[in-house]
Protein backbone atom coordinates (compact mmCIF):
# COMPACT_ATOMS: atom_id res chain seq x y z
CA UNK A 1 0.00 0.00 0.00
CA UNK A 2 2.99 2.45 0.52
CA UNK A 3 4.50 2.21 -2.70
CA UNK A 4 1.16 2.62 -4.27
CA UNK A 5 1.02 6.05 -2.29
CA UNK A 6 4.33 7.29 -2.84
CA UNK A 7 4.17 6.86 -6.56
CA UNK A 8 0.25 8.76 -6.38
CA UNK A 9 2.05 11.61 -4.65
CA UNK A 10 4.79 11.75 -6.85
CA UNK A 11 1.96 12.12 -9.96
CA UNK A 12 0.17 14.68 -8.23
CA UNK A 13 3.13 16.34 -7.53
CA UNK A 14 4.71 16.64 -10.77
CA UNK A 15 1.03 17.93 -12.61
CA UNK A 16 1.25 20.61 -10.17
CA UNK A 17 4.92 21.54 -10.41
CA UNK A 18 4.27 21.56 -14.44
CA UNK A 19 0.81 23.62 -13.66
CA UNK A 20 2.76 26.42 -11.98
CA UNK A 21 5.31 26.73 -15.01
CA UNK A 22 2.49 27.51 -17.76
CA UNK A 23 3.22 30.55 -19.69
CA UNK A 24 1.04 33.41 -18.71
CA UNK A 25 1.33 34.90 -22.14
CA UNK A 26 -0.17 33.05 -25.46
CA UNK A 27 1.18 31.09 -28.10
CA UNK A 28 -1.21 30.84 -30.42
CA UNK A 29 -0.12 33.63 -32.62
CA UNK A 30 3.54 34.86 -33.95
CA UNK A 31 4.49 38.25 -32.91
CA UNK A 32 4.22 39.43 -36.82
CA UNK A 33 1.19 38.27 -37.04
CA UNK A 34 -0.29 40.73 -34.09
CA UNK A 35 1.66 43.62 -35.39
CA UNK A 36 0.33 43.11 -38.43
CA UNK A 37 -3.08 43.03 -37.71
CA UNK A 38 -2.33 45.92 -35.62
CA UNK A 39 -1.18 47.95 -38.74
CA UNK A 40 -4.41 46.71 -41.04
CA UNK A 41 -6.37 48.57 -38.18
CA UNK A 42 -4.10 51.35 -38.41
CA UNK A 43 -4.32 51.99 -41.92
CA UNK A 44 -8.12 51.98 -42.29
CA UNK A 45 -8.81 54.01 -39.24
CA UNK A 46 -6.23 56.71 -41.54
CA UNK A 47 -3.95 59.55 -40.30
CA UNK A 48 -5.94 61.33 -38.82
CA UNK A 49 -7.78 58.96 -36.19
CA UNK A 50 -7.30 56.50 -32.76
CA UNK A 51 -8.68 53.74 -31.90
CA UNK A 52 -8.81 52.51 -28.21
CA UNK A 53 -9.50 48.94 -27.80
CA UNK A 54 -10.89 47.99 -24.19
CA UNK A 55 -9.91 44.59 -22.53
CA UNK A 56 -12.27 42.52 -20.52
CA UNK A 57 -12.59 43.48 -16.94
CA UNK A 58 -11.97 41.20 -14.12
CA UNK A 59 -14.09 38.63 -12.67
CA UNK A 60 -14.85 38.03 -9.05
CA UNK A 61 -14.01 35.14 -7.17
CA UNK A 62 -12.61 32.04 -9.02
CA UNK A 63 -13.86 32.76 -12.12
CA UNK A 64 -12.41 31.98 -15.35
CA UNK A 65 -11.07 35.23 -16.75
CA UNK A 66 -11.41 35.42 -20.64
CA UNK A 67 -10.29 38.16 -22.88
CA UNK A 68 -12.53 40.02 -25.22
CA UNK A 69 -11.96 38.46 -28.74
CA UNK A 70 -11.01 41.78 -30.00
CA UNK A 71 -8.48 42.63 -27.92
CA UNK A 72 -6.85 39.06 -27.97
CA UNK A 73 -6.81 39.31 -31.69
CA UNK A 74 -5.01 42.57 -32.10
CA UNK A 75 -2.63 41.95 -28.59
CA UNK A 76 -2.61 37.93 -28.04
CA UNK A 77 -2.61 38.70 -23.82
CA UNK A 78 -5.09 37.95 -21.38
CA UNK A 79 -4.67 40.86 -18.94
CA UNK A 80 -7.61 42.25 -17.46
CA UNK A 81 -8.46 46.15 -17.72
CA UNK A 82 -5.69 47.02 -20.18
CA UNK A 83 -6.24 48.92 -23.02
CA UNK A 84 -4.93 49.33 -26.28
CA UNK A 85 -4.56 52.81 -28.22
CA UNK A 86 -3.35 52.77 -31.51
CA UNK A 87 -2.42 55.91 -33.22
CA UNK A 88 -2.78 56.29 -37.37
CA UNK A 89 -0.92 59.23 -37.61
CA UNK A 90 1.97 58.12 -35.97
CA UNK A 91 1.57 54.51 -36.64
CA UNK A 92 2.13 53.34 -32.64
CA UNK A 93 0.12 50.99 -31.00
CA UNK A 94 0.38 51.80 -26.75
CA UNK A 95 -0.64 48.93 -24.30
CA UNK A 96 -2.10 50.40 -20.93
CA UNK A 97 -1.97 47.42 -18.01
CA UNK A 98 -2.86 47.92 -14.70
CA UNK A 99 -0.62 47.91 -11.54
CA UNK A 100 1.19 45.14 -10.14
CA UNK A 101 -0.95 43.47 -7.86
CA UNK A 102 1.73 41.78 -4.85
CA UNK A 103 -0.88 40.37 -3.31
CA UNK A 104 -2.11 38.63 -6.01
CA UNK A 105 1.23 37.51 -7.48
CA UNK A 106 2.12 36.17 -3.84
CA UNK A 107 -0.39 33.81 -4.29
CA UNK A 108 0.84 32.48 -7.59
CA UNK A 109 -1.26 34.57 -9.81
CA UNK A 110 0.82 35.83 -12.78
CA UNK A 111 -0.41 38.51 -15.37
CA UNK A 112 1.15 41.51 -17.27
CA UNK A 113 1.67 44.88 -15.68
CA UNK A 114 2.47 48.32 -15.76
CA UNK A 115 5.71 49.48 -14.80
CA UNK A 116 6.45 52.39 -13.09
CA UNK A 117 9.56 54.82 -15.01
């Protein structure tokens, strides 16, 4: 019966150990593939125009978060509250994330955030 529980821990173990090391960013698409859907947006929105692109807001409790489609198709992350603006004049696209959260990230929560300059 002990070597029987041993090797169960040792399973359980090693899913959770691999669990922890996900990526928190996506690999679904290549990075020229979001910058250049990022620049079709850009040149029909024209010179003289922005477009701000919201993300999907948080969700209470355990909750699933999921991204809005748009957002995930121009930026591939998952990040709640962040915004994209993308300028046609200048041709920039500028990601606003929120803060840090330590709390959060103490707990083994990882997303992308703002840093401070």
């Amino acid at each position: 019966m002990k070597p029987f529980l041993v090797i169960i821990f040792l399973m359980i173990n090693t899913m959770v150990s691999f669990a922890q090391h996900k990526h928190h960013y996506q690999t679904d698409f290549s990075k020229d593939e979001l910058i250049n859907r990022r620049a079709k947006i850009m040149n029909t929105i024209g010179n003289e125009a922005i477009a701000l692109i919201q993300g999907a807001s948080g969700l209470p409790g355990f909750s699933v978060f999921r991204q809005s489609d748009t957002f995930y198709y121009l930026t591939g992350l998952e990040s709640a509250h962040a915004y994209l603006l993308m300028n046609g004049r200048t041709q920039q696209a500028i990601l606003y994330l929120p803060h840090r959260d330590a709390a959060r990230e103490s707990n083994g929560w990882r997303c992308w955030a703002a840093l401070i300059l």
